[in-house]
C-alpha atoms as a PDB file:
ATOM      1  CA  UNK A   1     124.985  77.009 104.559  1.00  0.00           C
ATOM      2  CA  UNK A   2     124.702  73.467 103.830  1.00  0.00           C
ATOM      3  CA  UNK A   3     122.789  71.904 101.174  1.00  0.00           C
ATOM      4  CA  UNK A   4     119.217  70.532 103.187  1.00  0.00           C
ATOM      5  CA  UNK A   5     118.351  74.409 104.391  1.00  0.00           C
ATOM      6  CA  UNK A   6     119.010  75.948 100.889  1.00  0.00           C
ATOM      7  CA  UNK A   7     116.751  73.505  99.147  1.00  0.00           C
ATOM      8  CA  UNK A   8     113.967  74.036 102.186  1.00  0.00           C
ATOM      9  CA  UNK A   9     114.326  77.430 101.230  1.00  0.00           C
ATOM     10  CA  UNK A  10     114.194  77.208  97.347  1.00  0.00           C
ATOM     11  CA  UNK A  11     111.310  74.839  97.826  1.00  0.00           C
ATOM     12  CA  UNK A  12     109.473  77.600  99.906  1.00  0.00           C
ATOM     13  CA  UNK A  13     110.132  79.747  97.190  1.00  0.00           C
ATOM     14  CA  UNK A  14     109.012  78.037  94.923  1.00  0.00           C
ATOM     15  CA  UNK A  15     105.911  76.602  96.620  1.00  0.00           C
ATOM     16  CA  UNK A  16     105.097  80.954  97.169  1.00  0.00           C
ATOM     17  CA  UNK A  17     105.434  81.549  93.808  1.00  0.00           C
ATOM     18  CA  UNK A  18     103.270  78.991  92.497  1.00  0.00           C
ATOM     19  CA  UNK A  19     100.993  80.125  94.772  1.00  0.00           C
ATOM     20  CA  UNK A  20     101.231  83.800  94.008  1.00  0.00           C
ATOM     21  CA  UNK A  21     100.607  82.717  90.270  1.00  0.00           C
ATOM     22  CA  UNK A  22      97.524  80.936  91.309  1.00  0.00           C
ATOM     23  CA  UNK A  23      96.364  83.716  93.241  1.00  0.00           C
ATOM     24  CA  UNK A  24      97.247  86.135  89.857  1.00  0.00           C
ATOM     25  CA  UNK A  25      95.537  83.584  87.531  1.00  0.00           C
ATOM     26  CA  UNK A  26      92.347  83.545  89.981  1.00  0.00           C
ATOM     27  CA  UNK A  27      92.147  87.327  89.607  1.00  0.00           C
ATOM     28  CA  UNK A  28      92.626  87.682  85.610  1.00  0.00           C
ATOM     29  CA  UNK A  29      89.978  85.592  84.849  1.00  0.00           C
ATOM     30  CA  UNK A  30      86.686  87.834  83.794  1.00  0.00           C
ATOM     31  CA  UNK A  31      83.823  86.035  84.844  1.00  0.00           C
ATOM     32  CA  UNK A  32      82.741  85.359  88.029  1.00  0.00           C
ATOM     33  CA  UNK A  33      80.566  82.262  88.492  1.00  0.00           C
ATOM     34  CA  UNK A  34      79.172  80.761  91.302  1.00  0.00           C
ATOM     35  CA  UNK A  35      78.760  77.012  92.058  1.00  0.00           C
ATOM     36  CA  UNK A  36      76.811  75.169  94.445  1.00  0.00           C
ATOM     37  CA  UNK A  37      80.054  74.230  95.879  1.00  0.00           C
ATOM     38  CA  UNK A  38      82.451  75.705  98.701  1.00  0.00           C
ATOM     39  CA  UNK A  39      85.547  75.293  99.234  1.00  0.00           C
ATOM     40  CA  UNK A  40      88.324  76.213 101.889  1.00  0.00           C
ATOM     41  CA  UNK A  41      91.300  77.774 101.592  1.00  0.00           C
ATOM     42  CA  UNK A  42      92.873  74.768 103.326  1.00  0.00           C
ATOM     43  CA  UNK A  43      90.953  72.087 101.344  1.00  0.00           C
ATOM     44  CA  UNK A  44      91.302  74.303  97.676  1.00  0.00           C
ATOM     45  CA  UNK A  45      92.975  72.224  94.604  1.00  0.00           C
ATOM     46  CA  UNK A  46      92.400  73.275  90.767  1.00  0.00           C
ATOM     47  CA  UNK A  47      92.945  69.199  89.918  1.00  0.00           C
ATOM     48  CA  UNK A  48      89.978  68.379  92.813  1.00  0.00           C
ATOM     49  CA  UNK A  49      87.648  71.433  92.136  1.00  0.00           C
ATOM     50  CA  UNK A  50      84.352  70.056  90.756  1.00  0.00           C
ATOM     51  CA  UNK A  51      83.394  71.625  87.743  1.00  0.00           C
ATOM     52  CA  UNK A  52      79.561  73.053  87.208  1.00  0.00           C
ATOM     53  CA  UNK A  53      78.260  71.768  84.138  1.00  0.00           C
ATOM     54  CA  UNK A  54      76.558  74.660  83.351  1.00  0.00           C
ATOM     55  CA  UNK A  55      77.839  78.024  85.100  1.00  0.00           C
ATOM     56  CA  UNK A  56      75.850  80.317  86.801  1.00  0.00           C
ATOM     57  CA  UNK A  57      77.748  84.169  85.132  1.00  0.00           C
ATOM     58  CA  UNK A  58      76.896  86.312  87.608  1.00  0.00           C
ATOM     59  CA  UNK A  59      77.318  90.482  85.655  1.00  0.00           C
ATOM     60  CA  UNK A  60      79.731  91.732  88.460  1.00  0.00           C
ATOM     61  CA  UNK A  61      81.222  94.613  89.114  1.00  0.00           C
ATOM     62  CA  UNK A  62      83.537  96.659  86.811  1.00  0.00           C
ATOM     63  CA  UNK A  63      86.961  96.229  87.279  1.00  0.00           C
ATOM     64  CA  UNK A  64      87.612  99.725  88.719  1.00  0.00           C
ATOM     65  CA  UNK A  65      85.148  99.338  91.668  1.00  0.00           C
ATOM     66  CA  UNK A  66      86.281  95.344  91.705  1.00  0.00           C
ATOM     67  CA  UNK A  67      89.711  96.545  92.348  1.00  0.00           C
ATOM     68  CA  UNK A  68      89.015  99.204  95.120  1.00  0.00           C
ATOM     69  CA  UNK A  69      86.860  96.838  96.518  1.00  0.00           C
ATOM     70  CA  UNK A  70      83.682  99.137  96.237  1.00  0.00           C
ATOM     71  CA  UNK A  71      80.074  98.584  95.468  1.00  0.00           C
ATOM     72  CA  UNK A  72      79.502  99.158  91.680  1.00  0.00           C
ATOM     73  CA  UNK A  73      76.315 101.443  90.934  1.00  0.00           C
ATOM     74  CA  UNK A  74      74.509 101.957  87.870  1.00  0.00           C
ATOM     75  CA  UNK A  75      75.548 105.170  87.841  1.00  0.00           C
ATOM     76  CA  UNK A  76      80.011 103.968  88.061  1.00  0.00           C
ATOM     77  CA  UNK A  77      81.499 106.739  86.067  1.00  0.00           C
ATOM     78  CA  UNK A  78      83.981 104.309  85.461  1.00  0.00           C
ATOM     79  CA  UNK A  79      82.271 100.788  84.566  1.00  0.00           C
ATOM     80  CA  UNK A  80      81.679 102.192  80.457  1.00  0.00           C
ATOM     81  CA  UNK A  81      85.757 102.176  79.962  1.00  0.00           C
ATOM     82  CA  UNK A  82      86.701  99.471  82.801  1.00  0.00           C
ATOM     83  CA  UNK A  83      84.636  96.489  82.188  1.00  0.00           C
ATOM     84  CA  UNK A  84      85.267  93.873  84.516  1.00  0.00           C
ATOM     85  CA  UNK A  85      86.874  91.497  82.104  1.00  0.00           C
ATOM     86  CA  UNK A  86      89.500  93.810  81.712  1.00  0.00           C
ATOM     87  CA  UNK A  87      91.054  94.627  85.262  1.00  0.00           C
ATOM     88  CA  UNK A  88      94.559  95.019  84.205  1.00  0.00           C
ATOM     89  CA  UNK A  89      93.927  97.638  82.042  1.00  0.00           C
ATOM     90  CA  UNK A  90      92.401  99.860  85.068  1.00  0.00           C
ATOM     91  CA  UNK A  91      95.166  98.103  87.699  1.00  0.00           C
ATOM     92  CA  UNK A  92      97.789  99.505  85.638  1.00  0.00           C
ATOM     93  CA  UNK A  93      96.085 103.262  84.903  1.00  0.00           C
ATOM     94  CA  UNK A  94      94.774 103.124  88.726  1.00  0.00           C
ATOM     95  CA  UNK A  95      99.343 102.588  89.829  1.00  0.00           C
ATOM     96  CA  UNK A  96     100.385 105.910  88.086  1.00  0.00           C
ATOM     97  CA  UNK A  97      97.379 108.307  88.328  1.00  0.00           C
ATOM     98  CA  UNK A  98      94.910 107.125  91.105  1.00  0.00           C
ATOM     99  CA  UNK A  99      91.762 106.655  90.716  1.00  0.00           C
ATOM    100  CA  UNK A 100      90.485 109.941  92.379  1.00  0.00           C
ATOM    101  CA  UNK A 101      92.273 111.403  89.284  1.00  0.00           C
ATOM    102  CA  UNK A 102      91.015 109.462  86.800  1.00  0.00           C
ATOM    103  CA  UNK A 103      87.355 110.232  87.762  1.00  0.00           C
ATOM    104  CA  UNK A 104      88.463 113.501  87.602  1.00  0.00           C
ATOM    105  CA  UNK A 105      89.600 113.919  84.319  1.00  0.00           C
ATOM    106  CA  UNK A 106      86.954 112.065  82.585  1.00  0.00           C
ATOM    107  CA  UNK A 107      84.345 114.589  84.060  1.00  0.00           C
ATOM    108  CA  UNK A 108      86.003 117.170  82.800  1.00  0.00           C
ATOM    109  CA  UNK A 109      85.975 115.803  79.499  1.00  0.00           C
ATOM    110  CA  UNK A 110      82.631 115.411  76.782  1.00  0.00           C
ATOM    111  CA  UNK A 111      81.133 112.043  76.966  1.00  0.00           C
ATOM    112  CA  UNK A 112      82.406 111.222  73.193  1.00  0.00           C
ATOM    113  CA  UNK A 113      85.961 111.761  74.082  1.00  0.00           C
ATOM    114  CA  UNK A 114      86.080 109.733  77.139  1.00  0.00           C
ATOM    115  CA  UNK A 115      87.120 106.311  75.683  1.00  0.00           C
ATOM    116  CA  UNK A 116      89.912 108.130  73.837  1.00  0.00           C
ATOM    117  CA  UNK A 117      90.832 109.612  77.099  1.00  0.00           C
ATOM    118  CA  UNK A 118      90.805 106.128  79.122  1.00  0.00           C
ATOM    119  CA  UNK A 119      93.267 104.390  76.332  1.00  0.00           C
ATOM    120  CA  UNK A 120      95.520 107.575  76.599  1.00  0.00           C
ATOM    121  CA  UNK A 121      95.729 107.377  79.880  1.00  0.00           C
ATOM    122  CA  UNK A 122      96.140 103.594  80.276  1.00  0.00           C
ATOM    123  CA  UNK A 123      98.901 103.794  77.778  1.00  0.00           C
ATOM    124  CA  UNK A 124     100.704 106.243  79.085  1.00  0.00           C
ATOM    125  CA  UNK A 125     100.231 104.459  82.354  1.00  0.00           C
ATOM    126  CA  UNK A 126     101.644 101.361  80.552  1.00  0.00           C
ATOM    127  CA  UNK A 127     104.699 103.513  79.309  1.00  0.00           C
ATOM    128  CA  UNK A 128     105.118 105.362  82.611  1.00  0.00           C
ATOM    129  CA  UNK A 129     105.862 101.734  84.623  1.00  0.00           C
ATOM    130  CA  UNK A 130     108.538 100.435  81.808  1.00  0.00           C
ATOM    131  CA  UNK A 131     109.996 103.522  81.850  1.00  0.00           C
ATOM    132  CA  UNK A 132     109.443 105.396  85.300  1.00  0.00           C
ATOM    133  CA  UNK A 133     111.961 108.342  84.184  1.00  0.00           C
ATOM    134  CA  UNK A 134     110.931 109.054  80.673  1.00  0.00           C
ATOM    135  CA  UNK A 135     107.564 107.275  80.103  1.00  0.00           C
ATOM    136  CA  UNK A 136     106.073 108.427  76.712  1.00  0.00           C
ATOM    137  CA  UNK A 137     108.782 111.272  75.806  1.00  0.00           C
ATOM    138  CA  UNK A 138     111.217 108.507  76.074  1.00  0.00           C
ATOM    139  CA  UNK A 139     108.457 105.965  73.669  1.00  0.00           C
ATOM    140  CA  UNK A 140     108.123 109.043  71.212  1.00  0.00           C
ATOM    141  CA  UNK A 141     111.533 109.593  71.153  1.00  0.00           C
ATOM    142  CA  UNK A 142     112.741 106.155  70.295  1.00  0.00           C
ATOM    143  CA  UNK A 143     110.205 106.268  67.546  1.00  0.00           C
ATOM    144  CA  UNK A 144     111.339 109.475  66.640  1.00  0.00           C
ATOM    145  CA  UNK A 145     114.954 108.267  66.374  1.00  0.00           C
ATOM    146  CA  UNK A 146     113.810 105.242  64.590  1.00  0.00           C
ATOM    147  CA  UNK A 147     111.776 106.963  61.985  1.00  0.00           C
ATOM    148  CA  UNK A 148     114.681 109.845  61.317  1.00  0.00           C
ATOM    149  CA  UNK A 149     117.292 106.428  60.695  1.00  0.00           C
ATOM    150  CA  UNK A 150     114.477 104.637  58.728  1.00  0.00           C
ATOM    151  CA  UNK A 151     114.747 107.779  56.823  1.00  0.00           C
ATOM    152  CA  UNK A 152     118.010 108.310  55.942  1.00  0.00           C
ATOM    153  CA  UNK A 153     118.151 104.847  55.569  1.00  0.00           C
ATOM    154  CA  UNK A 154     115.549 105.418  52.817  1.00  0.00           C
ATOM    155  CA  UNK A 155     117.634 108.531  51.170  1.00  0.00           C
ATOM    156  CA  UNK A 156     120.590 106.570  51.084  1.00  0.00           C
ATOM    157  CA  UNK A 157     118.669 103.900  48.906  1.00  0.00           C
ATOM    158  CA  UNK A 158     117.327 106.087  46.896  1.00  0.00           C
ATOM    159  CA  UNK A 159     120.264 107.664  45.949  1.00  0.00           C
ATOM    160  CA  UNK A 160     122.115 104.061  45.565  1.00  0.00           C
ATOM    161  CA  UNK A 161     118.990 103.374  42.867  1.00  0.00           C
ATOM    162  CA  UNK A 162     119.659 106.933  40.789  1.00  0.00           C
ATOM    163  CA  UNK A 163     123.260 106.095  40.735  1.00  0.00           C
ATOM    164  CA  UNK A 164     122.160 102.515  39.330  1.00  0.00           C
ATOM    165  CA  UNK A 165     119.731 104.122  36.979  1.00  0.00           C
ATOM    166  CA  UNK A 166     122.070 106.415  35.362  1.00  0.00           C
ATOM    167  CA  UNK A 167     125.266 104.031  35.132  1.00  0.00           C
ATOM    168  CA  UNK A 168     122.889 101.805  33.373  1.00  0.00           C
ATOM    169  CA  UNK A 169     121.626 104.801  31.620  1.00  0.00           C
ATOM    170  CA  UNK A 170     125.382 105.675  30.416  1.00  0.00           C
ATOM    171  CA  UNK A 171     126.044 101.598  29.459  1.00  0.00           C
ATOM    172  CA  UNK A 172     122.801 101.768  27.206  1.00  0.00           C
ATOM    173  CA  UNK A 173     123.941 105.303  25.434  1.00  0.00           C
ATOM    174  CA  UNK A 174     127.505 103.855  24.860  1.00  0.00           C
ATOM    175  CA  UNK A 175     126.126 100.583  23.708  1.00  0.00           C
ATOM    176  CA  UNK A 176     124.090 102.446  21.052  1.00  0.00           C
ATOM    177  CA  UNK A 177     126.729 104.277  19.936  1.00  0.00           C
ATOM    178  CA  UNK A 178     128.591 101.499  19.261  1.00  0.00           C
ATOM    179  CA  UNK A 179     125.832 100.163  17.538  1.00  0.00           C
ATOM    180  CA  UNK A 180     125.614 103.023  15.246  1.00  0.00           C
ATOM    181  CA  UNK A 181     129.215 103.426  14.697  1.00  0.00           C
ATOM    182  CA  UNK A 182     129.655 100.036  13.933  1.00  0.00           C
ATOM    183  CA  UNK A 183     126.597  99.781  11.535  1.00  0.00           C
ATOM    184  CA  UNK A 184     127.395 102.603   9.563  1.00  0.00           C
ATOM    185  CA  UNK A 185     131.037 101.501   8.808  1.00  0.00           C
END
């Protein structure tokens, strides 16, 4: 392959993958505000897009129902725990136990134990995608293995300092005896 096609292609690339950032930096952001102003998606540039001086923040939908691309009621089971300035957080819960589920679970569950519920599952979610085989058994036992070293570790410098302790212990005692040997003489 000679040198003009591969840089046409890393410049595609790389033109894609600034776009694909764009398009994930778009999405992150939490509030949704509307402007007098529309633009293409021919004409779009961040440096030329006029800035409101004072935004419109329209409440949208939570991120659950902004992510399935539903209508959000006042009655969302999910909007309390998925507010939409956190998307990620239901994104990455949503991947590993569908949404269907998650609804599902948090009925079953009393109201004052839902929350705890939601950051369970979004950590084990979290946990699950790093570590698709494993997920938190792996997670608990690193820290497992980590705590029984730190341990140990621990033991061994205890004992180090009672060994310290009682040679200086023994220098002190044979000191005084000197002392008192010496003095009586």
């Amino acid at each position: 392959m000679k040198k003009g096609p591969r840089l046409r292609i890393l410049f595609h690339f790389f033109s894609s993958l600034s776009l694909m950032m764009e398009y994930t930096n778009k999405t992150r952001r939490s509030l949704r505000v509307s402007t007098p102003f529309s633009f293409s998606s021919s004409s779009y540039s961040p440096s030329l897009m006029p800035s409101p001086s004072l935004p419109t923040v329209v409440q949208g939908p939570c991120a659950a129902c902004k992510v399935l691309r539903r209508r959000c009621t006042d009655t969302c089971s999910l909007a309390p725990y998925f507010p939409p300035s956190e998307q990620l957080k239901f994104v990455i819960a949503h991947k590993v136990f569908g949404a269907s589920n998650i609804v599902k679970a948090l009925q079953e569950l009393p109201e004052s134990k839902r929350a705890d519920a939601v950051s369970s599952m979004v950590y084990e979610a979290n946990v699950r995608i790093h570590d698709p085989v494993y997920g938190c058994a792996g997670a608990i036992s690193k820290l497992q293995k980590q705590l029984n070293d730190l341990q140990a570790e621990l033991a061994v410098t205890q004992a180090e300092l009672l060994i310290m302790q009682c040679q200086q212990q023994q220098q002190n005692d044979i000191a005084s005896f000197y002392d008192r040997d010496l003095g009586s003489d």
